[in-house]
C-alpha atoms as a PDB file:
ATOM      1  CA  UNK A   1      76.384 271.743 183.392  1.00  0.00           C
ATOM      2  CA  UNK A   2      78.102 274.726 184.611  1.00  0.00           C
ATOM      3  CA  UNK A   3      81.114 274.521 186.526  1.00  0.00           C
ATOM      4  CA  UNK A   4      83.118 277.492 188.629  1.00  0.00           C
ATOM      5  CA  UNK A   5      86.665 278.104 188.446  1.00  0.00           C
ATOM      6  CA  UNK A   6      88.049 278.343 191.392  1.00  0.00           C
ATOM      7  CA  UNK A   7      89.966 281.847 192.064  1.00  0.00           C
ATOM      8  CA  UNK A   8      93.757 282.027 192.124  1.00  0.00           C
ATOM      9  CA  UNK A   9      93.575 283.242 195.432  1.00  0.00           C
ATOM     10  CA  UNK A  10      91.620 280.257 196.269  1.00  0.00           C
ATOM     11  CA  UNK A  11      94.331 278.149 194.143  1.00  0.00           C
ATOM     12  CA  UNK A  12      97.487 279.775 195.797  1.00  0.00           C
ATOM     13  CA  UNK A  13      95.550 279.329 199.471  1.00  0.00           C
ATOM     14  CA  UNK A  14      95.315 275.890 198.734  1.00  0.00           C
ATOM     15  CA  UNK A  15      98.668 275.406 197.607  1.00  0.00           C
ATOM     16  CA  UNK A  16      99.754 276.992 200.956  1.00  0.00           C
ATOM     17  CA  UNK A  17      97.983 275.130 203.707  1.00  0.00           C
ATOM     18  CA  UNK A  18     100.580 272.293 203.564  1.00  0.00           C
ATOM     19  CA  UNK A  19     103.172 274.282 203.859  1.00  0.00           C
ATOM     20  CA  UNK A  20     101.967 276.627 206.872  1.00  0.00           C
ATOM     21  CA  UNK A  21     100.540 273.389 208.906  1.00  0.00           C
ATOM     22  CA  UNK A  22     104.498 272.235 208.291  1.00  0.00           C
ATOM     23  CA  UNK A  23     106.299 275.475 209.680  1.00  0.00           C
ATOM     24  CA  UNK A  24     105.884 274.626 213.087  1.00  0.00           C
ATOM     25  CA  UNK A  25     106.454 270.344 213.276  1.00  0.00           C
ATOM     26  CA  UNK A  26     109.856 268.804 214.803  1.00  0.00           C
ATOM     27  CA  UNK A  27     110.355 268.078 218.189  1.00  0.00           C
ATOM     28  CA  UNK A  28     111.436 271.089 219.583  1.00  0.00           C
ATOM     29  CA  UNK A  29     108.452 272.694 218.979  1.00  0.00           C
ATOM     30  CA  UNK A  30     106.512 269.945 221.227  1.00  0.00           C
ATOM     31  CA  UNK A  31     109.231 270.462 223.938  1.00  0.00           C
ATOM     32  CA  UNK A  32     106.265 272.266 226.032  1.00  0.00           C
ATOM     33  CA  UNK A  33     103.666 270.425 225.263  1.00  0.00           C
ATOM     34  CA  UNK A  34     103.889 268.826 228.913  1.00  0.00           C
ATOM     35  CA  UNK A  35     101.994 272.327 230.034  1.00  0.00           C
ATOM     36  CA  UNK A  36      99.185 271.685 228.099  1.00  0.00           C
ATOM     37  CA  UNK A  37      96.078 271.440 229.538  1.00  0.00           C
ATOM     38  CA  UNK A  38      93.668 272.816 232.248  1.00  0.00           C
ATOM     39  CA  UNK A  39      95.345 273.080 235.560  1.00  0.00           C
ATOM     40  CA  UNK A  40      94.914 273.898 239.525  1.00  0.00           C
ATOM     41  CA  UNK A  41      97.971 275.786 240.367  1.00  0.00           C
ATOM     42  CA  UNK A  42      99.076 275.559 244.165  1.00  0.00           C
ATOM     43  CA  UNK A  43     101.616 277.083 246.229  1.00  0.00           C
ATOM     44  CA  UNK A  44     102.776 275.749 249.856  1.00  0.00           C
ATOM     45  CA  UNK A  45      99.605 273.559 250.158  1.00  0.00           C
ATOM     46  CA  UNK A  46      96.871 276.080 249.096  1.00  0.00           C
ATOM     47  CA  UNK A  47      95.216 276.862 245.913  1.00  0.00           C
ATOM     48  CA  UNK A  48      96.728 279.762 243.952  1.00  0.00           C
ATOM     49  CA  UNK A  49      94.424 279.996 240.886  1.00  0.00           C
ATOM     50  CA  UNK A  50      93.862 278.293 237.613  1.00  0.00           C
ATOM     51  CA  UNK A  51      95.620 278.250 234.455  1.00  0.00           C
ATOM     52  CA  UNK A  52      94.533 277.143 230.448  1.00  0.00           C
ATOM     53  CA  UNK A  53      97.747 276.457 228.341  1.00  0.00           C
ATOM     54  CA  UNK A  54      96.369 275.665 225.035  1.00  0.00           C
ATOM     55  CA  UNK A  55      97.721 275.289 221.169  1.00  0.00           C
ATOM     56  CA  UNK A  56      97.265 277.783 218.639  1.00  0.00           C
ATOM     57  CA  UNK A  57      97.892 278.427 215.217  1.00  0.00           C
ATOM     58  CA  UNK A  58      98.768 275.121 213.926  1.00  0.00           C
ATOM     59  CA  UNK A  59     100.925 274.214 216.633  1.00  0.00           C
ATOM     60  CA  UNK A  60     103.189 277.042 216.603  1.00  0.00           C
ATOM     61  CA  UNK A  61     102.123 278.867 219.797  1.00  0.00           C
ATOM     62  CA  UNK A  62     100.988 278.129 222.955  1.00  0.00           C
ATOM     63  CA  UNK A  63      98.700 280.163 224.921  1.00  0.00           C
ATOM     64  CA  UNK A  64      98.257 280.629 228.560  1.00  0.00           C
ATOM     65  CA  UNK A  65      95.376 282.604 230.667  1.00  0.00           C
ATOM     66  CA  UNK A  66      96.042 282.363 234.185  1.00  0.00           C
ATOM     67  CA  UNK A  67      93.162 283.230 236.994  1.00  0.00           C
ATOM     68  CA  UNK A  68      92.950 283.449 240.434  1.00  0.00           C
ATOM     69  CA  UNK A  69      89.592 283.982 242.805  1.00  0.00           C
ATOM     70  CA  UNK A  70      91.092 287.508 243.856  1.00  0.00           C
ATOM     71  CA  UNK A  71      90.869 288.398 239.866  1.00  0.00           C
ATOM     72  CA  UNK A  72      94.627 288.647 239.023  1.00  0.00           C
ATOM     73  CA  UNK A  73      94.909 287.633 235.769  1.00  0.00           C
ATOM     74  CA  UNK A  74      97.835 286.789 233.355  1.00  0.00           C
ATOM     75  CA  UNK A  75      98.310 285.599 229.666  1.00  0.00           C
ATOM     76  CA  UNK A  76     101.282 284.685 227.924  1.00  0.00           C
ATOM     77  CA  UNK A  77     102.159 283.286 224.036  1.00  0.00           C
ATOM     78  CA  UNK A  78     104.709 281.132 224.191  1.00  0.00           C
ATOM     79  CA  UNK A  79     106.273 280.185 220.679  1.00  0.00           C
ATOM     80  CA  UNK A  80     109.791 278.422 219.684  1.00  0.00           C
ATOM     81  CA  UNK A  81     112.049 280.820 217.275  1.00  0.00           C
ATOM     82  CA  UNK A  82     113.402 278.414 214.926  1.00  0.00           C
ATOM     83  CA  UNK A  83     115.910 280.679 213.694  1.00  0.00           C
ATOM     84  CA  UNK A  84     117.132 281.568 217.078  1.00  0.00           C
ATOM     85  CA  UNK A  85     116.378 277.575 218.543  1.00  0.00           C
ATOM     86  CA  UNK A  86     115.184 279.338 221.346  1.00  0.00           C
ATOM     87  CA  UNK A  87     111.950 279.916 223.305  1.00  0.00           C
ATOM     88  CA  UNK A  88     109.868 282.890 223.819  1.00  0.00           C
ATOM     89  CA  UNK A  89     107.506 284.210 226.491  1.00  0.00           C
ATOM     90  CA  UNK A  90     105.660 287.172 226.105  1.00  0.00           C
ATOM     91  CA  UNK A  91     103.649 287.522 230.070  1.00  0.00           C
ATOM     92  CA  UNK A  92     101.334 290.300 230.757  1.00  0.00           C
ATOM     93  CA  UNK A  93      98.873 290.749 233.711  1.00  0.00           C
ATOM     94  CA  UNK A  94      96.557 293.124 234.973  1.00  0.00           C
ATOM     95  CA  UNK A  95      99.091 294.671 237.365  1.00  0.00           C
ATOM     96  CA  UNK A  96     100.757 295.981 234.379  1.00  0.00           C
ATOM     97  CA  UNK A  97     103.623 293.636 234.320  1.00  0.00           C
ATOM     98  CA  UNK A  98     104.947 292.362 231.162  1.00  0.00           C
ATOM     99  CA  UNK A  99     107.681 290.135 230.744  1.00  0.00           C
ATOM    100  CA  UNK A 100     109.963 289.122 227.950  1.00  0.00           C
ATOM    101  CA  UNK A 101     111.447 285.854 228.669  1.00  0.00           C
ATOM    102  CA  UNK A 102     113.551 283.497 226.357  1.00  0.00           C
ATOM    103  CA  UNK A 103     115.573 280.142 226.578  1.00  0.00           C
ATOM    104  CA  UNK A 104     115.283 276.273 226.134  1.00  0.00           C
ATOM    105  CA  UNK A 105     114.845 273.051 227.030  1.00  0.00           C
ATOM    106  CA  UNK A 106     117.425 271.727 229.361  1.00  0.00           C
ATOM    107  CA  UNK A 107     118.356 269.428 232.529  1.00  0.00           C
ATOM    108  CA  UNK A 108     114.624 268.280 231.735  1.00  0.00           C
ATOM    109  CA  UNK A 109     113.020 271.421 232.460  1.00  0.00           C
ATOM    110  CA  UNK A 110     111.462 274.329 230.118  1.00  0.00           C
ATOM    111  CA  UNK A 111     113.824 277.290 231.195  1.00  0.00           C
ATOM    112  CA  UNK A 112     113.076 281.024 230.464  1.00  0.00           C
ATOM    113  CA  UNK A 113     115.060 284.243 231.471  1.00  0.00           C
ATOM    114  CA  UNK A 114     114.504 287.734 230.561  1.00  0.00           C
ATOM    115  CA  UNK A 115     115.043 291.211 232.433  1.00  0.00           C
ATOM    116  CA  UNK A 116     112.654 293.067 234.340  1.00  0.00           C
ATOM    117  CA  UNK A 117     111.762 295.457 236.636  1.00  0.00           C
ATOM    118  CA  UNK A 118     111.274 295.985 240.564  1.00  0.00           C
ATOM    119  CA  UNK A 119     108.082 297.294 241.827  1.00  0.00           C
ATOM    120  CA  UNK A 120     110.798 300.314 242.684  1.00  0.00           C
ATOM    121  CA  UNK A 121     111.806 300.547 239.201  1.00  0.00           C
ATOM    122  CA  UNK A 122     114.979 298.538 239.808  1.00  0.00           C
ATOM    123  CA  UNK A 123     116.457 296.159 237.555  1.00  0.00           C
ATOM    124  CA  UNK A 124     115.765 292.748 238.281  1.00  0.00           C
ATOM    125  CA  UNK A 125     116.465 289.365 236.038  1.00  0.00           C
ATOM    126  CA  UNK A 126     113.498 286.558 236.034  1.00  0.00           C
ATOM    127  CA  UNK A 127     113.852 283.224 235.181  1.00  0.00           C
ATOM    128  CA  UNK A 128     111.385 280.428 235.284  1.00  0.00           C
ATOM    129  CA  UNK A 129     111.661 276.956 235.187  1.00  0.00           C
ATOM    130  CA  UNK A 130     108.758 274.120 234.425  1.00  0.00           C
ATOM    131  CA  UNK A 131     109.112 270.846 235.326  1.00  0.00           C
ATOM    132  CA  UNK A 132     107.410 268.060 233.802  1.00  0.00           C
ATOM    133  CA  UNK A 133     106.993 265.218 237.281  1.00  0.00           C
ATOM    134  CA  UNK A 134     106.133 261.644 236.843  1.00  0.00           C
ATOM    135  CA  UNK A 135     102.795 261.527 237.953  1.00  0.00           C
ATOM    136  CA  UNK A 136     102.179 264.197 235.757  1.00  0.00           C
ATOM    137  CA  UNK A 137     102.291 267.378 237.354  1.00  0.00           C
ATOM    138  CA  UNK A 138     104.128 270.039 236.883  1.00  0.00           C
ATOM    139  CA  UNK A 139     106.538 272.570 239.118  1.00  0.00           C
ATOM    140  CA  UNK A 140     106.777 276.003 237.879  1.00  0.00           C
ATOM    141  CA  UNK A 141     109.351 277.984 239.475  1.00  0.00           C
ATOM    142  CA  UNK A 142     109.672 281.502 239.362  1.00  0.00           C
ATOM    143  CA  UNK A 143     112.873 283.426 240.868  1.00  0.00           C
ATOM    144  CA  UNK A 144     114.514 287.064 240.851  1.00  0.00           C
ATOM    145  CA  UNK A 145     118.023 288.188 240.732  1.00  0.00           C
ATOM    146  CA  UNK A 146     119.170 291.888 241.598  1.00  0.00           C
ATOM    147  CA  UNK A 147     122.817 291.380 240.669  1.00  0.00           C
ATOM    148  CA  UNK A 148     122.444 289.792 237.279  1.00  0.00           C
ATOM    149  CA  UNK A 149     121.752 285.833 238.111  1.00  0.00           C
ATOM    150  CA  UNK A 150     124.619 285.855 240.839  1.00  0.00           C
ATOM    151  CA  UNK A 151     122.404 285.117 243.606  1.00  0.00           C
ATOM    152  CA  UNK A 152     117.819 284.144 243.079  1.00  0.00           C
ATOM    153  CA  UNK A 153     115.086 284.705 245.298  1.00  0.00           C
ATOM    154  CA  UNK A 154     111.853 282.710 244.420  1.00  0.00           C
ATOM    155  CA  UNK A 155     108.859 284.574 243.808  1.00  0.00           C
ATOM    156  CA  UNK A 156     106.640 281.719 242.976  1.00  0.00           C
ATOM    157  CA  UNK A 157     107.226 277.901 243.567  1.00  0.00           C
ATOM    158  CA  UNK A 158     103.748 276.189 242.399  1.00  0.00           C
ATOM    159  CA  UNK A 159     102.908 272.747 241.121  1.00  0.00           C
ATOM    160  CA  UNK A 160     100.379 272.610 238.654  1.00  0.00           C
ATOM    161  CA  UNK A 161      97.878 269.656 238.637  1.00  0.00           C
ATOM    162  CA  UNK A 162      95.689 268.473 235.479  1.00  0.00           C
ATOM    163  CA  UNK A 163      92.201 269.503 235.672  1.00  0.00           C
ATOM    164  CA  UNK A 164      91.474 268.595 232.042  1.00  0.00           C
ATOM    165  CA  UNK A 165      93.670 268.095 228.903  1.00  0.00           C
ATOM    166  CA  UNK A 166      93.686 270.916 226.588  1.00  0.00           C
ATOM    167  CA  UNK A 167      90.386 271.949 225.085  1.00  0.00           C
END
């Protein structure tokens, strides 16, 4: 009987797998997994759109497409820089927005800041904060600052309720 040796790429792939399905396990990289899921997002009382917030690559990212019946659309990857112990947001919609936004778990909320721009061209500073409720909803928050986080303006106060779990 004839039997194949397996290639050293094969071998060294292998030997791998372990450690890449480790990278991303500890609890601060679960500190967001209260967003995932398939949601209804609403804002004062009526339906805003849709949003999928799902795991990918071995736990180390999570992705979001957002959806609305008008056909704004938005994704982010969301993914937890261990050597920074920080979060990361990477937003970007089909107005042409993109937003960088970092920061962390605190007060029992996901909070992310990051600078941006006014329609104007102005500089503006976003931050927004998720927050996991009892019954199992969540509250996103989204604000603006034009003098540097001194004073916020909301943008976007939705609550997000569980169509499905994560797919």
């Amino acid at each position: 009987m004839w039997i194949q040796r397996p290639s050293r790429l094969l071998v060294f792939a292998l030997l791998l797998c372990p450690l890449a399905r480790a990278a991303c396990e500890g609890p601060e990289y679960d500190q967001f997994d209260f967003w995932l899921g398939h949601w209804q997002v609403s804002a004062k009382g009526k339906i805003a759109g849709t949003n999928r917030i799902s795991q990918d690559l071995s736990n180390c990212v999570l992705r979001e497409h957002y959806t609305t019946a008008s056909g704004f659309e938005g994704r982010s990857l969301n993914i937890y820089d261990a050597s920074r112990q920080l979060w990361h947001q990477t937003w970007v919609d089909n107005s042409g927005l993109l937003l960088k936004l970092e920061g962390s778990w605190r007060n029992d909320a996901m909070i992310l800041e990051g600078p941006g721009l006014s329609g104007k061209g102005e500089k503006r500073l976003h931050r927004i904060t998720w927050t996991p409720n009892i019954d199992g909803s969540v509250r996103q928050h989204w604000q603006v600052s034009a003098d540097g986080g001194q004073s916020w303006t909301s943008l976007f106060d939705g609550r997000y309720e569980k169509i499905a779990a994560e797919e």
